[in-house]
C-alpha atoms as a PDB file:
ATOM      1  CA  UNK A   1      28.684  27.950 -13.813  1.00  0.00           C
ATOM      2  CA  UNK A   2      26.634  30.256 -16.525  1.00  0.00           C
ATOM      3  CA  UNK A   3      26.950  27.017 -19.230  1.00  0.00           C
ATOM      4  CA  UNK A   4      25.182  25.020 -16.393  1.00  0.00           C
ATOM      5  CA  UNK A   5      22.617  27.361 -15.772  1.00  0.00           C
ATOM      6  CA  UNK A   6      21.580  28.085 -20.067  1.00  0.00           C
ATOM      7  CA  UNK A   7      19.587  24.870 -20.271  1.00  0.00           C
ATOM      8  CA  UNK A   8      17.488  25.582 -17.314  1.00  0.00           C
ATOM      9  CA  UNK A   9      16.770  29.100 -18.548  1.00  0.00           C
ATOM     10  CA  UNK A  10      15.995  27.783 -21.748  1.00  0.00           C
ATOM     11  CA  UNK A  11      13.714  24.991 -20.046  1.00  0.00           C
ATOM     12  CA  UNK A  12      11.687  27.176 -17.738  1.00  0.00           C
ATOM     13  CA  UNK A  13      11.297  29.907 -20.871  1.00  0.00           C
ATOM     14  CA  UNK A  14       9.623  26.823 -22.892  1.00  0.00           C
ATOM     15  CA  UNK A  15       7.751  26.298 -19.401  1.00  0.00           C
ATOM     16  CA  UNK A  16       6.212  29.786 -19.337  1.00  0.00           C
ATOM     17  CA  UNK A  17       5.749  30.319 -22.760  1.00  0.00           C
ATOM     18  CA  UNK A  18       4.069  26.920 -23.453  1.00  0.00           C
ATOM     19  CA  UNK A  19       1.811  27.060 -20.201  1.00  0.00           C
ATOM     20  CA  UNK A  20       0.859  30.518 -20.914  1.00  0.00           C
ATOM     21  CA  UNK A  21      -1.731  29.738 -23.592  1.00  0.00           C
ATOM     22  CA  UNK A  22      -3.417  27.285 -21.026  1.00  0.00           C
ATOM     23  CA  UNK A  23      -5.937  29.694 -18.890  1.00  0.00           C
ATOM     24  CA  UNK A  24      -6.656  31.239 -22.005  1.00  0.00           C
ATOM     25  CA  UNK A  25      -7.774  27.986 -23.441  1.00  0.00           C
ATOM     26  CA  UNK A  26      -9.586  26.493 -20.624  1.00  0.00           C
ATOM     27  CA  UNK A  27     -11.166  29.882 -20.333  1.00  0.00           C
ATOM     28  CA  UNK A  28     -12.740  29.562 -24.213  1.00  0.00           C
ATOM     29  CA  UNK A  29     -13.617  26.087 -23.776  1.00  0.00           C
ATOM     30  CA  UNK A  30     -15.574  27.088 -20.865  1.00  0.00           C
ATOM     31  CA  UNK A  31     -17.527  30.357 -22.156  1.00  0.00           C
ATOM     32  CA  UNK A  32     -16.845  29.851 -26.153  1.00  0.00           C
ATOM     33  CA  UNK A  33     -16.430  33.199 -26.346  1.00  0.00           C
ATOM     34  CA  UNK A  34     -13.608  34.066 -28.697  1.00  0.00           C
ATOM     35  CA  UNK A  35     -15.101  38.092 -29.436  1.00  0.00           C
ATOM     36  CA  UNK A  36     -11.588  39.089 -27.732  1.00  0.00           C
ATOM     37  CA  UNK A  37      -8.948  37.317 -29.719  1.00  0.00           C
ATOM     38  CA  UNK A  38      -8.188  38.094 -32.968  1.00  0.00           C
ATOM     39  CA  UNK A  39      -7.977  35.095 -35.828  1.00  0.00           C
ATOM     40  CA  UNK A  40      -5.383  36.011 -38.173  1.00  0.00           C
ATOM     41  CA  UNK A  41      -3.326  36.182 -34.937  1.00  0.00           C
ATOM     42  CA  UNK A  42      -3.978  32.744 -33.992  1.00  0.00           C
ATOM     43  CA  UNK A  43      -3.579  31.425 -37.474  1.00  0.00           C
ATOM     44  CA  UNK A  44      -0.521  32.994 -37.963  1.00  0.00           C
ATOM     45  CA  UNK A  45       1.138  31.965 -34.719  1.00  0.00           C
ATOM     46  CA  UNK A  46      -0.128  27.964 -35.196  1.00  0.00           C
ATOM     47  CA  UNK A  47       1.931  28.353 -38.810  1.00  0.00           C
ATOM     48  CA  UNK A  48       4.868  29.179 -36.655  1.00  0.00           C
ATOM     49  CA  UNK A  49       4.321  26.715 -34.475  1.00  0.00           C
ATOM     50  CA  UNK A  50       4.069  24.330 -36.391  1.00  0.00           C
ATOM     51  CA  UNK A  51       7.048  25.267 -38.576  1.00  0.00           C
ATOM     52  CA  UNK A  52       9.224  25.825 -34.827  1.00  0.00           C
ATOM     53  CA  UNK A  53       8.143  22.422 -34.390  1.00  0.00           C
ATOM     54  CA  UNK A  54       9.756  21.159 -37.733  1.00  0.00           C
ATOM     55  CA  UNK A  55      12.537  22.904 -37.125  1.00  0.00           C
ATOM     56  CA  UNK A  56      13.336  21.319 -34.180  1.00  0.00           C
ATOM     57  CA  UNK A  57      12.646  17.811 -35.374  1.00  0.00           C
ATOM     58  CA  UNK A  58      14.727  18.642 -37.981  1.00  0.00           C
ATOM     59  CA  UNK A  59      17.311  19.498 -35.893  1.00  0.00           C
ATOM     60  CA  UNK A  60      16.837  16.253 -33.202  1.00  0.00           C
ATOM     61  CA  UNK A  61      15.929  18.919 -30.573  1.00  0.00           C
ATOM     62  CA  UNK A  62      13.968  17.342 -27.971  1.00  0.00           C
ATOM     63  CA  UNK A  63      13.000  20.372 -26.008  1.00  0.00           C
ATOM     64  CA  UNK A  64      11.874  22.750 -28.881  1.00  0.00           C
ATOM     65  CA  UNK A  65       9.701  19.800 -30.334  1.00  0.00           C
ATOM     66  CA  UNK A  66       8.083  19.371 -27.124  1.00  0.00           C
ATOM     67  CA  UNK A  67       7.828  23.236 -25.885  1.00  0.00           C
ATOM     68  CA  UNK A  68       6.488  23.816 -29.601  1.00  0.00           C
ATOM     69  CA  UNK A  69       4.413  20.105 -29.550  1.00  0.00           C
ATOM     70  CA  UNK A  70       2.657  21.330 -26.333  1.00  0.00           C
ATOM     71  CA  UNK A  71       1.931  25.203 -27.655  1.00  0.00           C
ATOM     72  CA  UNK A  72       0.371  24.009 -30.869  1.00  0.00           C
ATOM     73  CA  UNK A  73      -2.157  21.733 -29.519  1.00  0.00           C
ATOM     74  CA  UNK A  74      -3.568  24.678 -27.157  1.00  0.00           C
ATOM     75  CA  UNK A  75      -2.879  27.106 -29.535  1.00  0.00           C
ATOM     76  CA  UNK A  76      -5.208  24.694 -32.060  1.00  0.00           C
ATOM     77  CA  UNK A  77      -7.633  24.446 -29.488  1.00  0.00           C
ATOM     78  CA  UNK A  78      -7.812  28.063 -29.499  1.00  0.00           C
ATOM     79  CA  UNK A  79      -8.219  28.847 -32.802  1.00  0.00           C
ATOM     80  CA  UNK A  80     -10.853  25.826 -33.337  1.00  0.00           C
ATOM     81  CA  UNK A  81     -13.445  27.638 -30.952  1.00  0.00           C
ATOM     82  CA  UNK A  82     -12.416  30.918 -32.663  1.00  0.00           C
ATOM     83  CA  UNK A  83     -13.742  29.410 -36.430  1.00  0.00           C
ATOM     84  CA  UNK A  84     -16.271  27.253 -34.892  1.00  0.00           C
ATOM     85  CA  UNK A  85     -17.331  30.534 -32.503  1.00  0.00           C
ATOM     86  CA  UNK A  86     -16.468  33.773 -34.026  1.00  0.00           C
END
């Protein structure tokens, strides 16, 4: 029953975790105002995506390419109106 149940845990974690970054970024696309986030955080967190991403290409793992795919484009988005409007 529990070995059943770790892929959906792992799939709505992904869910949650990937989604979460959207209402920030339709929020910054809609006001540009980036004053509240901090860059070195974004830039460091796109690096990991990116290199999550990798890793699970690497590794032929559907989910963590697509969880990770999905994060780094908003995440990008994010920290393109936070250079273009500091």
């Amino acid at each position: 029953m529990i070995e059943k149940l770790i892929p959906i845990i792992g799939i709505v974690a992904a869910c949650c975790t990937t989604l979460s970054f959207l209402p920030q970024a339709i929020k910054i696309i809609k006001t540009k105002n980036t004053e509240g986030i901090s860059l070195s955080m974004y830039v460091l967190f796109v690096i990991g995506v990116v290199l999550w991403f990798f890793y699970g290409f690497f590794k032929m793992d559907i989910p963590i390419m697509l969880a990770n795919g999905i994060t780094l484009a908003l995440a990008s988005v994010i920290l393109c109106y936070k250079v273009k409007y500091p």
